[in-house]
C-alpha atoms as a PDB file:
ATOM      1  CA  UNK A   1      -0.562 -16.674   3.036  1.00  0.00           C
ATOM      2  CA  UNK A   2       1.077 -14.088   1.190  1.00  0.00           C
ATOM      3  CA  UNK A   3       1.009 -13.079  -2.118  1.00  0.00           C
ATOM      4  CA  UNK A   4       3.471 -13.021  -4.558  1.00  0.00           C
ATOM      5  CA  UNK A   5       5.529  -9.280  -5.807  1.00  0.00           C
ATOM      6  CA  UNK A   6       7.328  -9.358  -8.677  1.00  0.00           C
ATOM      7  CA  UNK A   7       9.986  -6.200  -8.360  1.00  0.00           C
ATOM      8  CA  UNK A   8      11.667  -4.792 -11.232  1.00  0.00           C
ATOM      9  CA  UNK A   9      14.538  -2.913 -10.541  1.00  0.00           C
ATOM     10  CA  UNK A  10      14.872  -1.302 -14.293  1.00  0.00           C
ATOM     11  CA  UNK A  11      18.097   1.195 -14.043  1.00  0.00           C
ATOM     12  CA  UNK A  12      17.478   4.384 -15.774  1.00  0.00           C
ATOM     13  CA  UNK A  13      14.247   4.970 -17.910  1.00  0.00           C
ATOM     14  CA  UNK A  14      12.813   8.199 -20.047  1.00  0.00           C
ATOM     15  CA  UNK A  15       9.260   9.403 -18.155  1.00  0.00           C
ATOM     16  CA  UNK A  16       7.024   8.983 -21.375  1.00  0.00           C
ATOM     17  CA  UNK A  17       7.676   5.146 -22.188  1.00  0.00           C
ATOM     18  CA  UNK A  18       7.703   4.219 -18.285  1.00  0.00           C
ATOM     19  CA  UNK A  19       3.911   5.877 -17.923  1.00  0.00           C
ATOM     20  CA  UNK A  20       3.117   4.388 -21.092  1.00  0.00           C
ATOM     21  CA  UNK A  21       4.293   0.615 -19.708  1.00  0.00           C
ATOM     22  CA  UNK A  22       2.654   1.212 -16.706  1.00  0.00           C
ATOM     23  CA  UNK A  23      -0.366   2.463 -18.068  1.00  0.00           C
ATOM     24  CA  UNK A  24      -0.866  -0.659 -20.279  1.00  0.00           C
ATOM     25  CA  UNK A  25      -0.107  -3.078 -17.904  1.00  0.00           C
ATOM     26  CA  UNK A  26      -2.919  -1.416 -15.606  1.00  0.00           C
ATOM     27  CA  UNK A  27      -5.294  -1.739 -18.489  1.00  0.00           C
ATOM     28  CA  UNK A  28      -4.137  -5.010 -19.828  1.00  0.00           C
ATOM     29  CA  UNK A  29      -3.949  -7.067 -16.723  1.00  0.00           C
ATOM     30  CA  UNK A  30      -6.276  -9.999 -15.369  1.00  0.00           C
ATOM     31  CA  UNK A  31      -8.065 -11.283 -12.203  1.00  0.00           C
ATOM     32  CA  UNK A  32      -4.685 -13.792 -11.827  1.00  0.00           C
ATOM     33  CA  UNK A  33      -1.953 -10.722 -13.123  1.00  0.00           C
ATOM     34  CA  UNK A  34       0.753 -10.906 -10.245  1.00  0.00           C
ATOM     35  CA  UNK A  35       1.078  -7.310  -8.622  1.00  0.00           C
ATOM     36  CA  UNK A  36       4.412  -5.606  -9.350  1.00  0.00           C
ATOM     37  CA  UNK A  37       6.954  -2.950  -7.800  1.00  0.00           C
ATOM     38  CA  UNK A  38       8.820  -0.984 -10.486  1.00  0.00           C
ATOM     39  CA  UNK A  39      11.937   0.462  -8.920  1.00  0.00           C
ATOM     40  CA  UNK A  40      13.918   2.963 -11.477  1.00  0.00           C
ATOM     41  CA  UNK A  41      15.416   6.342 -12.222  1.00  0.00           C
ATOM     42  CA  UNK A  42      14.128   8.802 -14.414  1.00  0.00           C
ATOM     43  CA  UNK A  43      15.942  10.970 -16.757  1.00  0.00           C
ATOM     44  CA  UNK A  44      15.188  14.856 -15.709  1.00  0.00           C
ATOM     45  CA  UNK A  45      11.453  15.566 -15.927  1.00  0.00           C
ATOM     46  CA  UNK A  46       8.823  17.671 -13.883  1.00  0.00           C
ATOM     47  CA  UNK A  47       5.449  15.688 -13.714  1.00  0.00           C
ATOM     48  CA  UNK A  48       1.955  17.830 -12.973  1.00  0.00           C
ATOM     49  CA  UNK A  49      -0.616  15.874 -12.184  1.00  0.00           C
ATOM     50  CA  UNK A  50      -4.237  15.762 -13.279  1.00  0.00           C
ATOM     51  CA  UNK A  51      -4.965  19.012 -10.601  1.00  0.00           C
ATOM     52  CA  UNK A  52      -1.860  20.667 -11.289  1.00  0.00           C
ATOM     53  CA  UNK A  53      -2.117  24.654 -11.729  1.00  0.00           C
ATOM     54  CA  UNK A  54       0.915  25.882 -13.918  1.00  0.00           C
ATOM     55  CA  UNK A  55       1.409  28.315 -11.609  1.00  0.00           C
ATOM     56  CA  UNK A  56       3.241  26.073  -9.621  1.00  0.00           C
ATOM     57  CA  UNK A  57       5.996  25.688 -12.609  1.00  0.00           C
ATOM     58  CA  UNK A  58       8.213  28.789 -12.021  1.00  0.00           C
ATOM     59  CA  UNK A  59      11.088  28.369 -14.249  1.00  0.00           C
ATOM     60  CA  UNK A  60      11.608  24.551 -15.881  1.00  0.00           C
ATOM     61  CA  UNK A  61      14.757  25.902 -18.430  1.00  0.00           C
ATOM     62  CA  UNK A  62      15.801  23.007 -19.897  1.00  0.00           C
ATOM     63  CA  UNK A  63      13.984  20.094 -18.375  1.00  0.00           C
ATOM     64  CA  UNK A  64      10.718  19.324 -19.779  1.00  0.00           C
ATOM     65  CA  UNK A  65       7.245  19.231 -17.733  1.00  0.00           C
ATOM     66  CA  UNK A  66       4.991  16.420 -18.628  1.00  0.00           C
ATOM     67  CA  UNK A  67       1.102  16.293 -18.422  1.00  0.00           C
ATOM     68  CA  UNK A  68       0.076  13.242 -16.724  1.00  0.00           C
ATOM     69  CA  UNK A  69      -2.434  11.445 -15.566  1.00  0.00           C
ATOM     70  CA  UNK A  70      -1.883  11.146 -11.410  1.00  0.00           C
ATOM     71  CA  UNK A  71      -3.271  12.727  -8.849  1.00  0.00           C
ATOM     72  CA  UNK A  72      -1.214  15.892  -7.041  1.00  0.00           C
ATOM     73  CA  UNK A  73       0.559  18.888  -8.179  1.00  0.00           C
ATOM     74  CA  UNK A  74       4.028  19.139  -9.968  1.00  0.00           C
ATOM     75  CA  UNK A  75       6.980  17.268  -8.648  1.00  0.00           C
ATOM     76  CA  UNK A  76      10.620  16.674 -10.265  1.00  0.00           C
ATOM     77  CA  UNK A  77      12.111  13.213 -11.589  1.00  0.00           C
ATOM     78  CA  UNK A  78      15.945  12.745 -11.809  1.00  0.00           C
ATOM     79  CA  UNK A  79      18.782  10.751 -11.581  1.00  0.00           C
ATOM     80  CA  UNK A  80      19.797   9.620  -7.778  1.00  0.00           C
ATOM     81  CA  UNK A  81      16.018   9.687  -6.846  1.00  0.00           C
ATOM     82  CA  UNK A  82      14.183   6.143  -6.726  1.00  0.00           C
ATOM     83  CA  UNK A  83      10.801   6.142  -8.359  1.00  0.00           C
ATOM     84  CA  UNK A  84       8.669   3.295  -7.348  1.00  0.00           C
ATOM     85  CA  UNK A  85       5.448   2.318  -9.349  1.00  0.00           C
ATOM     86  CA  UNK A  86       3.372  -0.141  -7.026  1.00  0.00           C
ATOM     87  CA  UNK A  87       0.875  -1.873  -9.561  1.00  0.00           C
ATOM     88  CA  UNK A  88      -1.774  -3.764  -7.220  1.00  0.00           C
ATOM     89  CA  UNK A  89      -4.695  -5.752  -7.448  1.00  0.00           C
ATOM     90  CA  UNK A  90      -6.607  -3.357  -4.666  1.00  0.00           C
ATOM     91  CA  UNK A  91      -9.560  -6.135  -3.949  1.00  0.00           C
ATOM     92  CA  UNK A  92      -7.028  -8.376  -3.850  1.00  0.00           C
ATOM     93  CA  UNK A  93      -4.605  -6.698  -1.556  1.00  0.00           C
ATOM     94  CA  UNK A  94      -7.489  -6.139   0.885  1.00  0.00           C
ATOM     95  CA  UNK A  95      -6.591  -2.051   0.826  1.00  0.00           C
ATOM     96  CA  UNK A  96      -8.746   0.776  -0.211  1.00  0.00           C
ATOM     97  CA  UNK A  97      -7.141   3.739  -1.881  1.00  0.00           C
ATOM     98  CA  UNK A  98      -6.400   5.212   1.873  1.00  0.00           C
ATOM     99  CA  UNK A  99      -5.161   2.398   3.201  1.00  0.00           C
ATOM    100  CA  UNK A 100      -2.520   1.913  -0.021  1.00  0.00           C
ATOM    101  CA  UNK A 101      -1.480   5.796   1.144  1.00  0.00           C
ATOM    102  CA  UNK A 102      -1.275   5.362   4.086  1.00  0.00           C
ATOM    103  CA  UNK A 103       1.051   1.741   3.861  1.00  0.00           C
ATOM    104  CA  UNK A 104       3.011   3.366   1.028  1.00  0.00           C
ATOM    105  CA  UNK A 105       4.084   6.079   3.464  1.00  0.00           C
ATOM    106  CA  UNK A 106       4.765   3.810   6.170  1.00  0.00           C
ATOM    107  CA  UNK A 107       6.948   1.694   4.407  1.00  0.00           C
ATOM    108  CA  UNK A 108       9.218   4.822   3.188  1.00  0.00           C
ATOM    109  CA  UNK A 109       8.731   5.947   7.309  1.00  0.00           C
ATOM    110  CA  UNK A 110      10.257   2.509   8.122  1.00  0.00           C
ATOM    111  CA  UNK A 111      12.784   2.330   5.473  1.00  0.00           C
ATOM    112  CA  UNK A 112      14.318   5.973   7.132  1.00  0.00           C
ATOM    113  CA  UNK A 113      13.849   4.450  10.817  1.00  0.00           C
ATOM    114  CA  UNK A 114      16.732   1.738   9.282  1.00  0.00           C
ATOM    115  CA  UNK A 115      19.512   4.955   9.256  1.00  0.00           C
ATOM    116  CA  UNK A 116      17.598   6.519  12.705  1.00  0.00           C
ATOM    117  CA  UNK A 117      15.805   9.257  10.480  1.00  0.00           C
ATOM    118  CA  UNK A 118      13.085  10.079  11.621  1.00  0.00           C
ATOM    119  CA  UNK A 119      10.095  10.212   8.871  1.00  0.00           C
ATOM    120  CA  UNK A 120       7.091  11.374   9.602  1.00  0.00           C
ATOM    121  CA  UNK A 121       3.894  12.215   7.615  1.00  0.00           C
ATOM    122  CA  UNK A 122       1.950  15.821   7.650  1.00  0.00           C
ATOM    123  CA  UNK A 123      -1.911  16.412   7.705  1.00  0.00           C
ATOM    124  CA  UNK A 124      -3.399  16.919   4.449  1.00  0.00           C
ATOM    125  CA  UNK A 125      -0.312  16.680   2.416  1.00  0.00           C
ATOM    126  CA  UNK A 126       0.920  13.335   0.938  1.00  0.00           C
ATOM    127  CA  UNK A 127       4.130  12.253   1.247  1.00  0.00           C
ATOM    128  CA  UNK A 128       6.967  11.702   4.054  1.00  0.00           C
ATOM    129  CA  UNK A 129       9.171  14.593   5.869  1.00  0.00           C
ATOM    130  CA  UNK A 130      12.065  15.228   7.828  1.00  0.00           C
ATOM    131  CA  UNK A 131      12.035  18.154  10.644  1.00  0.00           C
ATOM    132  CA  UNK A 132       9.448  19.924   7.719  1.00  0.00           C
ATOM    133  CA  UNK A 133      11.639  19.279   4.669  1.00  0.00           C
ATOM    134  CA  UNK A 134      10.048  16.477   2.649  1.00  0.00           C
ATOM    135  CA  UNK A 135      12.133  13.481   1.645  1.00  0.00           C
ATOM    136  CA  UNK A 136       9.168  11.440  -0.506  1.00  0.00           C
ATOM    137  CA  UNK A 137       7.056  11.937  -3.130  1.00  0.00           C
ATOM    138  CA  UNK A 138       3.404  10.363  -3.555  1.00  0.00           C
ATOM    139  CA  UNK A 139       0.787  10.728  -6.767  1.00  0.00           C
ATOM    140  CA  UNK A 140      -1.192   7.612  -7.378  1.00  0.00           C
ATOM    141  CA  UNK A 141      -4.396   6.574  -9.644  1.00  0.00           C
ATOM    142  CA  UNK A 142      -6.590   3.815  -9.525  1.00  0.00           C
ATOM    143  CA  UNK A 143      -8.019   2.142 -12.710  1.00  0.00           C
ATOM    144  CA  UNK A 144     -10.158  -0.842 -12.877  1.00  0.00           C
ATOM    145  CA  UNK A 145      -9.528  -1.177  -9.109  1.00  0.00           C
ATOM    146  CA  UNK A 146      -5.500  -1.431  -9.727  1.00  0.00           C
ATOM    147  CA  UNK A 147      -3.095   1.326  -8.717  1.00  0.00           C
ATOM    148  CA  UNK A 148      -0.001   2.880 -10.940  1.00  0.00           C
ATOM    149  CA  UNK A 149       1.765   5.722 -10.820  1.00  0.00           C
ATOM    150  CA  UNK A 150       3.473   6.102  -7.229  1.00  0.00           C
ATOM    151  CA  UNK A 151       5.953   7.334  -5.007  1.00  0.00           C
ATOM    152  CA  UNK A 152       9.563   9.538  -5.140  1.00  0.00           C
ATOM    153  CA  UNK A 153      12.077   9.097  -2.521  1.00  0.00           C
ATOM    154  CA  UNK A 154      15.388  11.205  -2.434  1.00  0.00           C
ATOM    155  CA  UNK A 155      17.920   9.387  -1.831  1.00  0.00           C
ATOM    156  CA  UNK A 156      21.126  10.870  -3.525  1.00  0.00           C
ATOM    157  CA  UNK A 157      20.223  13.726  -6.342  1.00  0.00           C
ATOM    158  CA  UNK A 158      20.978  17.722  -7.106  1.00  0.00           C
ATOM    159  CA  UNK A 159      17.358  19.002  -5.950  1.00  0.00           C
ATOM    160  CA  UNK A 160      18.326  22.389  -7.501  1.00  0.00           C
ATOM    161  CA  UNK A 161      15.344  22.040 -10.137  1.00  0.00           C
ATOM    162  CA  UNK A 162      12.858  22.104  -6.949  1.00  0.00           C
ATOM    163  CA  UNK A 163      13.938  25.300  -6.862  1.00  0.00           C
ATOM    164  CA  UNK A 164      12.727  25.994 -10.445  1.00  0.00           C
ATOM    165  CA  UNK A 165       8.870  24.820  -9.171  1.00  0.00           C
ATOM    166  CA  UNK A 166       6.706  25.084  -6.145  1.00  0.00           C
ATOM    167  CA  UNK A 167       7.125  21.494  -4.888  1.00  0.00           C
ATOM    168  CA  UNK A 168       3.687  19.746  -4.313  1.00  0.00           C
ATOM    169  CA  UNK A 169       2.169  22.720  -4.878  1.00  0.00           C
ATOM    170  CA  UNK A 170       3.615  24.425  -1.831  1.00  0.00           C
ATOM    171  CA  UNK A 171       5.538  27.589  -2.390  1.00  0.00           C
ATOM    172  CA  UNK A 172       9.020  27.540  -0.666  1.00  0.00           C
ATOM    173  CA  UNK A 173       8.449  24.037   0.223  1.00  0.00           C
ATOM    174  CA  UNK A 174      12.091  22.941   2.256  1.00  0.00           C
ATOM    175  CA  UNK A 175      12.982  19.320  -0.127  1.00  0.00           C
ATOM    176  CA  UNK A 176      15.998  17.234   1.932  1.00  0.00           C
ATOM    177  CA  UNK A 177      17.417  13.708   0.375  1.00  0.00           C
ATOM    178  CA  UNK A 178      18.630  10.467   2.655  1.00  0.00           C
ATOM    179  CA  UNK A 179      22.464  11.577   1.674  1.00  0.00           C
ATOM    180  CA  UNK A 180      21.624  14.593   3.642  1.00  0.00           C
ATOM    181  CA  UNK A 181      20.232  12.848   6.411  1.00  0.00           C
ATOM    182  CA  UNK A 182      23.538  10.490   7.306  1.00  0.00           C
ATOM    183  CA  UNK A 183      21.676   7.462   5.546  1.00  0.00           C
ATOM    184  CA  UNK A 184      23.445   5.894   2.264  1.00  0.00           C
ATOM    185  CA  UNK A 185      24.003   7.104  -1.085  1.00  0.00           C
ATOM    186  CA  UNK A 186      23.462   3.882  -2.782  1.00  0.00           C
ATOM    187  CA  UNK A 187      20.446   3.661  -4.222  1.00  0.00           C
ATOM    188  CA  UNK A 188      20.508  -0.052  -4.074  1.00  0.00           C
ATOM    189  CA  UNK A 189      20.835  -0.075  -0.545  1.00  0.00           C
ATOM    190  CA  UNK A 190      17.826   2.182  -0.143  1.00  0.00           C
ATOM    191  CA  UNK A 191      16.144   0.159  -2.850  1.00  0.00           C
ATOM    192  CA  UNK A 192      16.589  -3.012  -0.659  1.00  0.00           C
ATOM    193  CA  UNK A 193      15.116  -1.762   2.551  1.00  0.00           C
ATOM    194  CA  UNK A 194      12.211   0.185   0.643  1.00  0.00           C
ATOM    195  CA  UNK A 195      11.200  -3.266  -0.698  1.00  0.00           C
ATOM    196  CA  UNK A 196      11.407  -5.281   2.975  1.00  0.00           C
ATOM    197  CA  UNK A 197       9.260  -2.505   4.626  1.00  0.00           C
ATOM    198  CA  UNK A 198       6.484  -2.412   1.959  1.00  0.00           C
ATOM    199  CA  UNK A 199       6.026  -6.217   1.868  1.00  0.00           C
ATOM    200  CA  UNK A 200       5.852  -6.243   5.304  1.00  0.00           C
ATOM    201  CA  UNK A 201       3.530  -2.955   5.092  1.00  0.00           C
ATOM    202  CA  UNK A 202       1.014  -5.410   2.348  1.00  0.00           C
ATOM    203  CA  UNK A 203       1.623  -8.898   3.221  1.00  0.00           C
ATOM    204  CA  UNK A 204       3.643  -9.335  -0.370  1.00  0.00           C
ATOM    205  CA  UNK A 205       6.153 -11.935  -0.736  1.00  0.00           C
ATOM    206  CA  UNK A 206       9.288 -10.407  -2.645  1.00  0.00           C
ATOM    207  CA  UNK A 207       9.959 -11.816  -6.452  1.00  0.00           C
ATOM    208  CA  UNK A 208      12.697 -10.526  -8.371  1.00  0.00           C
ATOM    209  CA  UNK A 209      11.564  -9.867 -11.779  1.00  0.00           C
ATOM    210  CA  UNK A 210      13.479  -9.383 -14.889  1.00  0.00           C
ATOM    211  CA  UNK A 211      14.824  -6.196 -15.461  1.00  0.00           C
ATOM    212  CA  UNK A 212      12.416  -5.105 -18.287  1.00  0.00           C
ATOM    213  CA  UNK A 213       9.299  -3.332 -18.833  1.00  0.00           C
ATOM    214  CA  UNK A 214       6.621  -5.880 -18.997  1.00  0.00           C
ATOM    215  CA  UNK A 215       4.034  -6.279 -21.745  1.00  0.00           C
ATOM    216  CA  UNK A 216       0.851  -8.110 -21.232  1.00  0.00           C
ATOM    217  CA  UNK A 217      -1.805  -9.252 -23.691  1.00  0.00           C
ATOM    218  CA  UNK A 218      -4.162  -7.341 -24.650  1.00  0.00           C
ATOM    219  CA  UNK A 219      -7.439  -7.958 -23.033  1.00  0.00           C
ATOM    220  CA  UNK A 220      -9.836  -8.994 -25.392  1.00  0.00           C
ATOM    221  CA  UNK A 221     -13.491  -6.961 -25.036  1.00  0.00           C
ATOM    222  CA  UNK A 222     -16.372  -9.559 -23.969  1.00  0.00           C
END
């Protein structure tokens, strides 16, 4: 039987109040919380995660770099890039932290494979490429056994500011976008496909959620 995903597609959203959300609703949730896909946009932002050596941010100008609380090294936010924030029950889900890597990069592999791209992933660095450029984004964490944070897939963006940092941590790193690749420049379109292949990658069943950040309750300490 499959269980339920409620997906949020939320427009445009500033960095800071997103992780914040996200953050609370990690700590905040229950045993019976439904699991959630958060598909948005960020305004401009470079994220470096927990790891992240500030050598890797060469020249941000005017768009801010934010300290955060993810796994990786720095990566850039903007408009015409979907973020997507997978918050999952892990136990529930049946997935270890691996496994959730592993199906998150799958399901961006077989959203590419709709437009004949061919994604594919590379030893020891997260994420999904094209002929060596990459085209997605991945920096999770796990708290209380329940994943946030996520994955960036280029869809239809200016990826100047990757010039401005050492993507991923890898100096001279080649970054490409679906636009480039012959696929669409709609983000919706991307968005829908994205969502099919990673309920089909977990065994979700696709809910469409109001358009809002969610607040829970706050747990109460026993």
């Amino acid at each position: 039987m499959s269980l339920p995903l409620k997906v949020r597609r939320l427009g445009r959203q500033p960095y800071a109040a997103t992780w914040e959300a996200m953050s609370q609703f990690t700590n905040n949730r229950g045993p019976d919380t439904p699991d959630e896909l958060w598909l948005l946009e960020h305004d401009p932002v470079f994220t470096q995660g927990q790891a992240g050596k500030a050598e890797h941010v060469l020249a941000p100008g005017d768009i801010p770099v934010v300290q955060v609380d993810r796994g990786g090294q720095v990566t850039y936010h903007g408009p015409g890039q979907i973020v997507g924030y997978p918050l999952i029950d892990l136990r529930r889900a049946g997935v270890g932290v691996r496994d959730l890597v592993n199906k998150i990069e799958q399901s961006i592999i077989d959203t590419l494979a709709h437009w004949n791209i061919g994604g594919e992933r590379l030893e020891g660095a997260p994420g999904v490429y094209v002929a060596g450029a990459k085209v997605a984004a991945l920096g999770l964490r796990v708290r209380r056994g329940c994943s946030f944070h996520g994955l960036a897939f280029n869809v239809n963006m200016d990826l100047e500011p990757y010039h401005r940092i050492n993507p991923c941590g890898y100096k001279g790193l080649a970054v490409t976008q679906v636009l480039d690749l012959g696929g669409p420049s709609r983000l919706s379109d991307v968005e829908d496909a994205l969502v099919e292949e990673f309920c089909r990658q977990f065994g979700f069943d696709a809910e469409p959620a109001a358009p809002i950040l969610p607040e829970l309750p706050a747990r109460v300490a026993v």
